[in-house]
N, C-alpha and C. Protein backbone atom coordinates (compact mmCIF):
# COMPACT_ATOMS: atom_id res chain seq x y z
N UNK A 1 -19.00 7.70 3.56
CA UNK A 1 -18.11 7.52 4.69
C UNK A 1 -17.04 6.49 4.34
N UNK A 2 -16.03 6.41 4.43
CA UNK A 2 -14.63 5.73 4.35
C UNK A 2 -14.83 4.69 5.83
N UNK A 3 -14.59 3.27 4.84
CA UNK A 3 -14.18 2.34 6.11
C UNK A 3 -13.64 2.56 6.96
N UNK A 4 -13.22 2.04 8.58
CA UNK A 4 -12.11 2.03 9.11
C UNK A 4 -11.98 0.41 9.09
N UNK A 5 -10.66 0.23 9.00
CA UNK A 5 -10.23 -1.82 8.72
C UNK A 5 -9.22 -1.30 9.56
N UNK A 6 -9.30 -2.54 10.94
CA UNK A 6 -7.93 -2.67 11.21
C UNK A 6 -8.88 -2.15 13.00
N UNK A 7 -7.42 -2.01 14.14
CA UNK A 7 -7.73 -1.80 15.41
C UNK A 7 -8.79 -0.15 15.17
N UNK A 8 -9.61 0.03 16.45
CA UNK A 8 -10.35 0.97 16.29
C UNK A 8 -9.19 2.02 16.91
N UNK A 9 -9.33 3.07 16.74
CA UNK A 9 -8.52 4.22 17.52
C UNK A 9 -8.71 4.32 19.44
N UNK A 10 -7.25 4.16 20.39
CA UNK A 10 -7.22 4.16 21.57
C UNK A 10 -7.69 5.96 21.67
N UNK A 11 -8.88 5.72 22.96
CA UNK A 11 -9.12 7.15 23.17
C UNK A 11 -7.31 8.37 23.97
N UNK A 12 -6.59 7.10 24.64
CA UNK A 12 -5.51 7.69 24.94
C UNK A 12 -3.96 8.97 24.39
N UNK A 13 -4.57 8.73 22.89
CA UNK A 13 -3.88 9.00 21.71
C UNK A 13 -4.33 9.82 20.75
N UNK A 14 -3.44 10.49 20.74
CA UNK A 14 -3.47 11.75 19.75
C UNK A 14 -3.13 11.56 18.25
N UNK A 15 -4.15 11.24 17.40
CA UNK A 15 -3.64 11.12 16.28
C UNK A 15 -3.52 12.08 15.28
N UNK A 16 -2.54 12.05 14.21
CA UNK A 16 -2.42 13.10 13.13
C UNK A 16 -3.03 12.07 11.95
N UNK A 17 -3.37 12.82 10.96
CA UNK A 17 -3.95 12.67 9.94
C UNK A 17 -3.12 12.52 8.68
N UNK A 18 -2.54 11.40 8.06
CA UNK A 18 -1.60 11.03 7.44
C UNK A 18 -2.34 10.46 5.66
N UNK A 19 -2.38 11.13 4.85
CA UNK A 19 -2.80 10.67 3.56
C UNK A 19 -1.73 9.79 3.06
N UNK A 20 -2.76 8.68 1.95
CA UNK A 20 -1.34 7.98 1.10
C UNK A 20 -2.01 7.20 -0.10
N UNK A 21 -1.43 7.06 -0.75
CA UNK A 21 -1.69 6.27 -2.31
C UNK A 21 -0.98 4.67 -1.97
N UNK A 22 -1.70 4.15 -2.34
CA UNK A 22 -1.34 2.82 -2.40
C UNK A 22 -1.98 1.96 -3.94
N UNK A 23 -0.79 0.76 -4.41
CA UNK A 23 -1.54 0.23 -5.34
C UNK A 23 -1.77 -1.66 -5.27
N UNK A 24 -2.29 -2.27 -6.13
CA UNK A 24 -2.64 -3.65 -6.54
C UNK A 24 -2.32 -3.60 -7.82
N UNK A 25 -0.86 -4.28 -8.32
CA UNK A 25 -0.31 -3.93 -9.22
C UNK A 25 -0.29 -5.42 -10.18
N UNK A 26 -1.14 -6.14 -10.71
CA UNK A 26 -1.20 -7.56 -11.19
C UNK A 26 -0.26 -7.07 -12.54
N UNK A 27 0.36 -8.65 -12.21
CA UNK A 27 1.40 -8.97 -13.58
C UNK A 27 1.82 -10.24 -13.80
N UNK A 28 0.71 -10.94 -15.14
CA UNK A 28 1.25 -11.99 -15.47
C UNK A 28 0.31 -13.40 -13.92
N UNK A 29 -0.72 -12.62 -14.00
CA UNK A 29 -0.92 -13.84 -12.51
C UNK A 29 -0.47 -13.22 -11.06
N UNK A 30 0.14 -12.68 -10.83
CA UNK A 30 1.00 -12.60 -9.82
C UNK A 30 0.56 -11.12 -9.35
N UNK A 31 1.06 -10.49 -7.95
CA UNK A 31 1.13 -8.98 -7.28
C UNK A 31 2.33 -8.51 -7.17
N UNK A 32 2.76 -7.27 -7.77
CA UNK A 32 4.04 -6.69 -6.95
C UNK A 32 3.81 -6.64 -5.66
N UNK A 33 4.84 -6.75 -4.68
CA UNK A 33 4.19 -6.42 -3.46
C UNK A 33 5.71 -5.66 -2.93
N UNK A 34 5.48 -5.26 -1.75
CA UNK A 34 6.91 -4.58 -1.09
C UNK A 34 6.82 -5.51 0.03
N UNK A 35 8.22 -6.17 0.52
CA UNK A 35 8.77 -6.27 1.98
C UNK A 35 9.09 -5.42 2.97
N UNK A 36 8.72 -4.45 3.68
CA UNK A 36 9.13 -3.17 4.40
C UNK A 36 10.22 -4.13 5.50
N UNK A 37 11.63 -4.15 5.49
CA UNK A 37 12.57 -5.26 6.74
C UNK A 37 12.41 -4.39 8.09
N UNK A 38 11.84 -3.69 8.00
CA UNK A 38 11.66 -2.95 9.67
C UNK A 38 11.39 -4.28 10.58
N UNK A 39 11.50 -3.94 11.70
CA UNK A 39 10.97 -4.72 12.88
C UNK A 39 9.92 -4.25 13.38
N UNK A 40 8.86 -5.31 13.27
CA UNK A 40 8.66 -6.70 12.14
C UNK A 40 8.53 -6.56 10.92
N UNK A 41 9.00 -7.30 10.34
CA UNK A 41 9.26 -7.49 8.80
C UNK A 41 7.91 -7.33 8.43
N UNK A 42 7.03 -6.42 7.27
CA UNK A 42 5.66 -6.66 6.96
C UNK A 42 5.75 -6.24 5.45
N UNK A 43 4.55 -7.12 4.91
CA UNK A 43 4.11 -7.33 3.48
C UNK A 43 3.03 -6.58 3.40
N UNK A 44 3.40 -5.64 1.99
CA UNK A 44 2.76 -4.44 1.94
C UNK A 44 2.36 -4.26 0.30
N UNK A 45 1.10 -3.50 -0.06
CA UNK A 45 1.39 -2.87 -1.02
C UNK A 45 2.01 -1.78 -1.30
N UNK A 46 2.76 -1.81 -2.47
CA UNK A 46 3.74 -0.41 -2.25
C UNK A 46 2.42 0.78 -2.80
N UNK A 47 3.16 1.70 -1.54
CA UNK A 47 2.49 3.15 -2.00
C UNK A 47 3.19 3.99 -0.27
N UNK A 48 2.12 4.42 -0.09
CA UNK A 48 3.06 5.25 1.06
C UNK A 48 2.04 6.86 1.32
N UNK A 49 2.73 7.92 1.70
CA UNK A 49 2.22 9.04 2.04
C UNK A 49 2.54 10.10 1.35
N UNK A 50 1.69 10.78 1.07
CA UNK A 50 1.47 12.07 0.16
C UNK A 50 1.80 13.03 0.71
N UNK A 51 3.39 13.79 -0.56
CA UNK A 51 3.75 14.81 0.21
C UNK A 51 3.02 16.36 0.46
N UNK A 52 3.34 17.24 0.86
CA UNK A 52 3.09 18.71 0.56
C UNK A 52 2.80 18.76 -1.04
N UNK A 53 2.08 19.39 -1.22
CA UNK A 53 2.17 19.87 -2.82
C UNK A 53 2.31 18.81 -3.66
N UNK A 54 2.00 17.30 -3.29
CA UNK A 54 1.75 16.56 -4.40
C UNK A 54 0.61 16.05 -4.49
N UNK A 55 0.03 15.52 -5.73
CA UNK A 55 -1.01 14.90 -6.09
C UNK A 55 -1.25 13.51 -5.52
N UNK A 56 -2.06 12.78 -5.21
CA UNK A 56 -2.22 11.08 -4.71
C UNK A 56 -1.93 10.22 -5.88
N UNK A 57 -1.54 10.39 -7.30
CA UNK A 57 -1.19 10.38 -8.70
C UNK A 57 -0.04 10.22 -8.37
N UNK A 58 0.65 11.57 -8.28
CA UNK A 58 2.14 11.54 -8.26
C UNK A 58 2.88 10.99 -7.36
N UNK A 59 2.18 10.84 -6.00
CA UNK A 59 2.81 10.18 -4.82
C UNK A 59 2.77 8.63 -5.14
N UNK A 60 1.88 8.08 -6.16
CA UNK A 60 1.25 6.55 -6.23
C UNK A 60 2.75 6.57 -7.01
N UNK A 61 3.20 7.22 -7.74
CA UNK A 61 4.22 6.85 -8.69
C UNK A 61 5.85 7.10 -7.87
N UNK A 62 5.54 8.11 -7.46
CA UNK A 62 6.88 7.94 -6.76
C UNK A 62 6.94 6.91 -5.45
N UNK A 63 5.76 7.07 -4.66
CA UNK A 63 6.27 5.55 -4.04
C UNK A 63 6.54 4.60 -4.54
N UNK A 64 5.63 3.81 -5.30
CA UNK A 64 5.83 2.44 -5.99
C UNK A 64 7.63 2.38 -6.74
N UNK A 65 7.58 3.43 -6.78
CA UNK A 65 9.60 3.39 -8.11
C UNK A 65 9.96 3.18 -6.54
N UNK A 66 10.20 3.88 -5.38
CA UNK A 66 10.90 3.68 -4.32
C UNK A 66 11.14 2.63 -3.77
N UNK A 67 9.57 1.72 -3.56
CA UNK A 67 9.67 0.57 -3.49
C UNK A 67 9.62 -0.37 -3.39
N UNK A 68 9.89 -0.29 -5.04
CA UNK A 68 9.86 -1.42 -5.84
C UNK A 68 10.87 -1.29 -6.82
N UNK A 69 11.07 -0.58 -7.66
CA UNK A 69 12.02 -0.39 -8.26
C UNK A 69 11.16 -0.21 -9.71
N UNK A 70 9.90 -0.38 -9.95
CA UNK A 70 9.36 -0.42 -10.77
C UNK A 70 8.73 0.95 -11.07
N UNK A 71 7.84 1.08 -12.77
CA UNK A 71 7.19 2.56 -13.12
C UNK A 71 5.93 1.71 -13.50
N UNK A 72 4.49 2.55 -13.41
CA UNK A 72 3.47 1.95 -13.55
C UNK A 72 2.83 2.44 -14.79
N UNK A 73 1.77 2.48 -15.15
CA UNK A 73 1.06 2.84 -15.99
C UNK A 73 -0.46 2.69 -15.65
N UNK A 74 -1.42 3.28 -16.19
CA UNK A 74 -2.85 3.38 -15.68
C UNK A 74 -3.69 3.24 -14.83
N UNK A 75 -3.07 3.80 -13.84
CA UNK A 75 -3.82 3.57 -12.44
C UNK A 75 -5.09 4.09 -12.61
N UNK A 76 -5.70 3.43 -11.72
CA UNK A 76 -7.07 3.59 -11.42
C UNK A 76 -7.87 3.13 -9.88
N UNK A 77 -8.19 4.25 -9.49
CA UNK A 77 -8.92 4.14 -8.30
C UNK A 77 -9.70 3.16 -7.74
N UNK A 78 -9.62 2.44 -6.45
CA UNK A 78 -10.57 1.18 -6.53
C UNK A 78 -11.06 1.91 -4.85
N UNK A 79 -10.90 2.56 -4.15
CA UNK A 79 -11.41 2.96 -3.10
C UNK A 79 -10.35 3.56 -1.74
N UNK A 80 -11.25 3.09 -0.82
CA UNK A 80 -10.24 4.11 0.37
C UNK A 80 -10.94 3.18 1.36
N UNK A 81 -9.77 3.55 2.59
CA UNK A 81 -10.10 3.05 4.14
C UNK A 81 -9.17 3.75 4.93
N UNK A 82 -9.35 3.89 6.18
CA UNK A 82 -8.86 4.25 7.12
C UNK A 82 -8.19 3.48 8.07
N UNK A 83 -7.18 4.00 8.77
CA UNK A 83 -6.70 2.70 9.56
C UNK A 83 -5.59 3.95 10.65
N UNK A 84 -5.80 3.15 12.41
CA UNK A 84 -4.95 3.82 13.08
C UNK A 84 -3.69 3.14 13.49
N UNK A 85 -2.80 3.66 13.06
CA UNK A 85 -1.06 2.90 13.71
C UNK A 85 -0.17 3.85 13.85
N UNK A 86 0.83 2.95 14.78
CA UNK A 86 1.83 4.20 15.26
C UNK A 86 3.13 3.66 13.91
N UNK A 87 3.63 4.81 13.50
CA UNK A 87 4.62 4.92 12.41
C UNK A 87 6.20 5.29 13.21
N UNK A 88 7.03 4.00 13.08
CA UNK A 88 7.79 4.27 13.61
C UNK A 88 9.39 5.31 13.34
N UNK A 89 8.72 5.36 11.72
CA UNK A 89 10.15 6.34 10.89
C UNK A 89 9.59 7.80 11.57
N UNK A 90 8.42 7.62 11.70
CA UNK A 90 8.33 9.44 12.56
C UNK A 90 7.94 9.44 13.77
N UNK A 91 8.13 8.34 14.47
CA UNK A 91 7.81 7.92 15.66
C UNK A 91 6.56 9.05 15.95
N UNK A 92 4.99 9.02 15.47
CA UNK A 92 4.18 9.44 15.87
C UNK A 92 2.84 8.24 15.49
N UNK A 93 1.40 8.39 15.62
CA UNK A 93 0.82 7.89 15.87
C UNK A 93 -0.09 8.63 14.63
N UNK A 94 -0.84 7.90 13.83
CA UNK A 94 -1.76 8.53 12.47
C UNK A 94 -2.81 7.94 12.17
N UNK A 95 -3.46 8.62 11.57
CA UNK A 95 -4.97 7.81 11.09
C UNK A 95 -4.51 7.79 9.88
N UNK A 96 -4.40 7.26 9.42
CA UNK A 96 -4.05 6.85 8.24
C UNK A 96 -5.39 6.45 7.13
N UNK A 97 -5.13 7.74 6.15
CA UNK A 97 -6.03 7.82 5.11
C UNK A 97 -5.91 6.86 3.56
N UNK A 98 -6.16 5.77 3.37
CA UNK A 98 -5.29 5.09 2.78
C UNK A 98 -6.15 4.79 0.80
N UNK A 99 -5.69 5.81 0.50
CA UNK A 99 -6.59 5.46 -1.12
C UNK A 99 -5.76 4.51 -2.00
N UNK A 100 -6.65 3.18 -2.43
CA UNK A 100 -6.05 2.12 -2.79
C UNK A 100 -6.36 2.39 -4.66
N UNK A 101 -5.53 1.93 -5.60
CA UNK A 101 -5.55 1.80 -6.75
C UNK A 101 -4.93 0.73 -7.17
N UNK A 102 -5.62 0.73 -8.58
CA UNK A 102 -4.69 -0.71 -9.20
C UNK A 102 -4.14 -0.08 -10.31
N UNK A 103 -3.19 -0.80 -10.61
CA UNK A 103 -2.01 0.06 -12.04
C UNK A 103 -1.21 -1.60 -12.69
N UNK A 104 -1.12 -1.18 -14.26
CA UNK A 104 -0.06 -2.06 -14.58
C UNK A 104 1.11 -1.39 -14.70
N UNK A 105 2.18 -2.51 -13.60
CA UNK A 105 3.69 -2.52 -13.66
C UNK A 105 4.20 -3.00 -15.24
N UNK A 106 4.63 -1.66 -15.35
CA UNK A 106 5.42 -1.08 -17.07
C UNK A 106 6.81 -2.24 -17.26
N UNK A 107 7.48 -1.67 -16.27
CA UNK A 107 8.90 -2.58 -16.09
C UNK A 107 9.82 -2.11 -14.82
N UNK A 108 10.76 -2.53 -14.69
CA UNK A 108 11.66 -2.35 -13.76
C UNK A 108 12.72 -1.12 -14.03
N UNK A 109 13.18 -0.35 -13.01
CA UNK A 109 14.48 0.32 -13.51
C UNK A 109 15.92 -0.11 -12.79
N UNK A 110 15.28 -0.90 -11.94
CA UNK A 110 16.49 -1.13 -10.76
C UNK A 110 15.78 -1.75 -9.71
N UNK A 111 16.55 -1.97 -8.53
CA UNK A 111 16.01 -2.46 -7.46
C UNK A 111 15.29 -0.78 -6.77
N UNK A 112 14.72 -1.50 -5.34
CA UNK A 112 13.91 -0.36 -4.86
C UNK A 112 15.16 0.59 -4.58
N UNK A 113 14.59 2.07 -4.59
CA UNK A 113 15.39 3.14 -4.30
C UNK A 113 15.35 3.47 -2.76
N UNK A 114 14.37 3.12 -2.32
CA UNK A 114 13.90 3.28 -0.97
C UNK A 114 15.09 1.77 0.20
N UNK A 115 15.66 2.46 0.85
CA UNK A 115 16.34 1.14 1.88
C UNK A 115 15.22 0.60 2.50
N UNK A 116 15.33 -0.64 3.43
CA UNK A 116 14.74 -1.30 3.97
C UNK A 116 13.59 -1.93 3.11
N UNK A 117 13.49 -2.24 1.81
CA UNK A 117 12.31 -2.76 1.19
C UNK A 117 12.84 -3.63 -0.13
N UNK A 118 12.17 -4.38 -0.04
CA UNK A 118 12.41 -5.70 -0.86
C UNK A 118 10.93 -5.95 -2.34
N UNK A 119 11.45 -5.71 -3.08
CA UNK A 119 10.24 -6.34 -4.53
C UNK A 119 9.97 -7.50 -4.58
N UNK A 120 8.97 -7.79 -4.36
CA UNK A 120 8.56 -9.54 -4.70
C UNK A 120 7.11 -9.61 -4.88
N UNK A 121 7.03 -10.59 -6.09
CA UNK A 121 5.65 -11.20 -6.43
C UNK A 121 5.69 -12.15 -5.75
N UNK A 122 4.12 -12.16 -6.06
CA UNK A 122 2.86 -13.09 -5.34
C UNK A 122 1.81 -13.58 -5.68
N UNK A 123 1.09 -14.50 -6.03
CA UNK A 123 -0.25 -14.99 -6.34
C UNK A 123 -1.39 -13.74 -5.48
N UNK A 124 -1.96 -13.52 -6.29
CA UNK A 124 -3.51 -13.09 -5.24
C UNK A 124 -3.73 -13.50 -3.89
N UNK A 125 -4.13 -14.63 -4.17
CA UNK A 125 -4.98 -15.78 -2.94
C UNK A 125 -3.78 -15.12 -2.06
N UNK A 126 -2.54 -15.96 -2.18
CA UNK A 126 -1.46 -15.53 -1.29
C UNK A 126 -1.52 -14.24 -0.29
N UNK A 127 -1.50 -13.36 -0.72
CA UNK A 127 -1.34 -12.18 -1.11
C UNK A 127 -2.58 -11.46 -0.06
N UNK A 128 -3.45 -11.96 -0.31
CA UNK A 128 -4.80 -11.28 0.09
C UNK A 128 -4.77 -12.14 2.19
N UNK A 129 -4.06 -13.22 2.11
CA UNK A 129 -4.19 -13.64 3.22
C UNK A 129 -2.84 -12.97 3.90
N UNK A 130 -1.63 -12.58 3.69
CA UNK A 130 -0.58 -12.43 4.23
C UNK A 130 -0.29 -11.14 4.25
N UNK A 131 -0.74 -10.26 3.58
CA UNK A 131 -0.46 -9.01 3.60
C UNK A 131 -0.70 -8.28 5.36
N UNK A 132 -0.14 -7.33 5.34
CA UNK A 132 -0.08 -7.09 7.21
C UNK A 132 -0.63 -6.15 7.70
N UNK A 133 -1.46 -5.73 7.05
CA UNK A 133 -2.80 -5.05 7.23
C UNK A 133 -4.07 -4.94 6.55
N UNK A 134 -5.33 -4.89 7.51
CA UNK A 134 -6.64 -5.90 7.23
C UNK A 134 -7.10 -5.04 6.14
N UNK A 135 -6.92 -3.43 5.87
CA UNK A 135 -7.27 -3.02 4.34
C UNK A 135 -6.43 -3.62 3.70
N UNK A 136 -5.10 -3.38 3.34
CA UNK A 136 -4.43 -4.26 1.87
C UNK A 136 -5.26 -5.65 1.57
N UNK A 137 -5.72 -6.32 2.82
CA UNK A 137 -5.84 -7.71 2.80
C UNK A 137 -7.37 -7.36 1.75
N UNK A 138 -8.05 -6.54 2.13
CA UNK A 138 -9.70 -6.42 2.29
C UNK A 138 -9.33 -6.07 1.03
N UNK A 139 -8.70 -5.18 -0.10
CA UNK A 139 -9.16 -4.80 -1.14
C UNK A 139 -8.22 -5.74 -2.16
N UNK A 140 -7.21 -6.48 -1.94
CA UNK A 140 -6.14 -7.49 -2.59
C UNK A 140 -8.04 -8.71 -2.65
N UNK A 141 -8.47 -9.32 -1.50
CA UNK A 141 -10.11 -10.40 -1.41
C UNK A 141 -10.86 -9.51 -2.85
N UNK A 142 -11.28 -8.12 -2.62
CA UNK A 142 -12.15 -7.26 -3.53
C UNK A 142 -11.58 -7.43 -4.85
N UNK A 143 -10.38 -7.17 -5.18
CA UNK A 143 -10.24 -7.31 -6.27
C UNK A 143 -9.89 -8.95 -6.79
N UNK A 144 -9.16 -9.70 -6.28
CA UNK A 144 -9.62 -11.30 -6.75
C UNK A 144 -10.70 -11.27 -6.94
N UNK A 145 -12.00 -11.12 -6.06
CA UNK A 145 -13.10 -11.51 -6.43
C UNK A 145 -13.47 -10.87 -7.71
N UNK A 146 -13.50 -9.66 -7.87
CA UNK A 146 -14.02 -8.98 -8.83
C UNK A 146 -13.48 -9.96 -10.51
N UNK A 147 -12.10 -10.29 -10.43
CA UNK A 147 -11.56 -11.00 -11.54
C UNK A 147 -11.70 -12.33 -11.31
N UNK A 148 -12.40 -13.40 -10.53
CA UNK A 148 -12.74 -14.46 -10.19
C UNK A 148 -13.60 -15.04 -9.82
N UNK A 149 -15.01 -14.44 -9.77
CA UNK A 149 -16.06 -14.68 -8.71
C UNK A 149 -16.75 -16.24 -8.93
């Protein structure tokens, strides 16, 4: 069974079922992380939602270049959670299926391709407390620990 982290689902609400790749991208000490500037501004790992006809592979890679501006190399699966929020670029409401991986950031090609999002590192510790949702937070704690215990 897949966690749920985060508010439980309002019985009032109709949710759709939204897949996505997300990563924990360490470099040098530090996390890539994304700024999403929406209102409210929130600290994210980059990854995002899986299109039609793509792989959770290929989506991990094309989000992260979007934004971040960066290409990864060897991802690897560290788990999954669930989480319900309303998404305001499609103004609908999702359960959000959220499979987390870790990858090393290769290099940069540019800034993010994606508008509204900002690249910036971060310490772990940091990172694991500020991030703006309680899975990123929960598996950013899992993996420090795992490299720190």
């Amino acid at each position: 069974m897949i966690p749920r982290l985060g508010e439980p689902p309002r019985r009032s609400i109709r949710y759709g079922l939204r897949m996505g790749a997300y990563a924990i991208l360490p470099r040098n000490g530090r996390l890539l992380l994304t700024l999403q500037d929406e209102s409210p501004p929130e600290l994210q790992l980059p990854g995002g939602g899986i299109d039609p006809g793509e792989s959770p592979l290929q989506a991990l890679h094309r989000e992260v270049y979007e934004e971040t501006g960066w290409i990864i190399a060897a991802p690897r699966r560290l788990g999954a959670f669930r989480r319900f929020a309303y998404m305001p670029e499609y103004d609908k409401w999702a359960e959000k299926l959220c499979v987390i991986y870790t990858a090393r950031p290769v290099r940069p090609l540019g800034p993010p391709a994606e508008a509204g999002h900002t690249a910036l590192w971060m310490p772990p510790e940091e990172a694991a407390r500020v991030l703006g949702n309680p899975g990123d937070r929960h598996f950013v704690r899992t993996y420090v620990m795992r490299r720190h215990p």
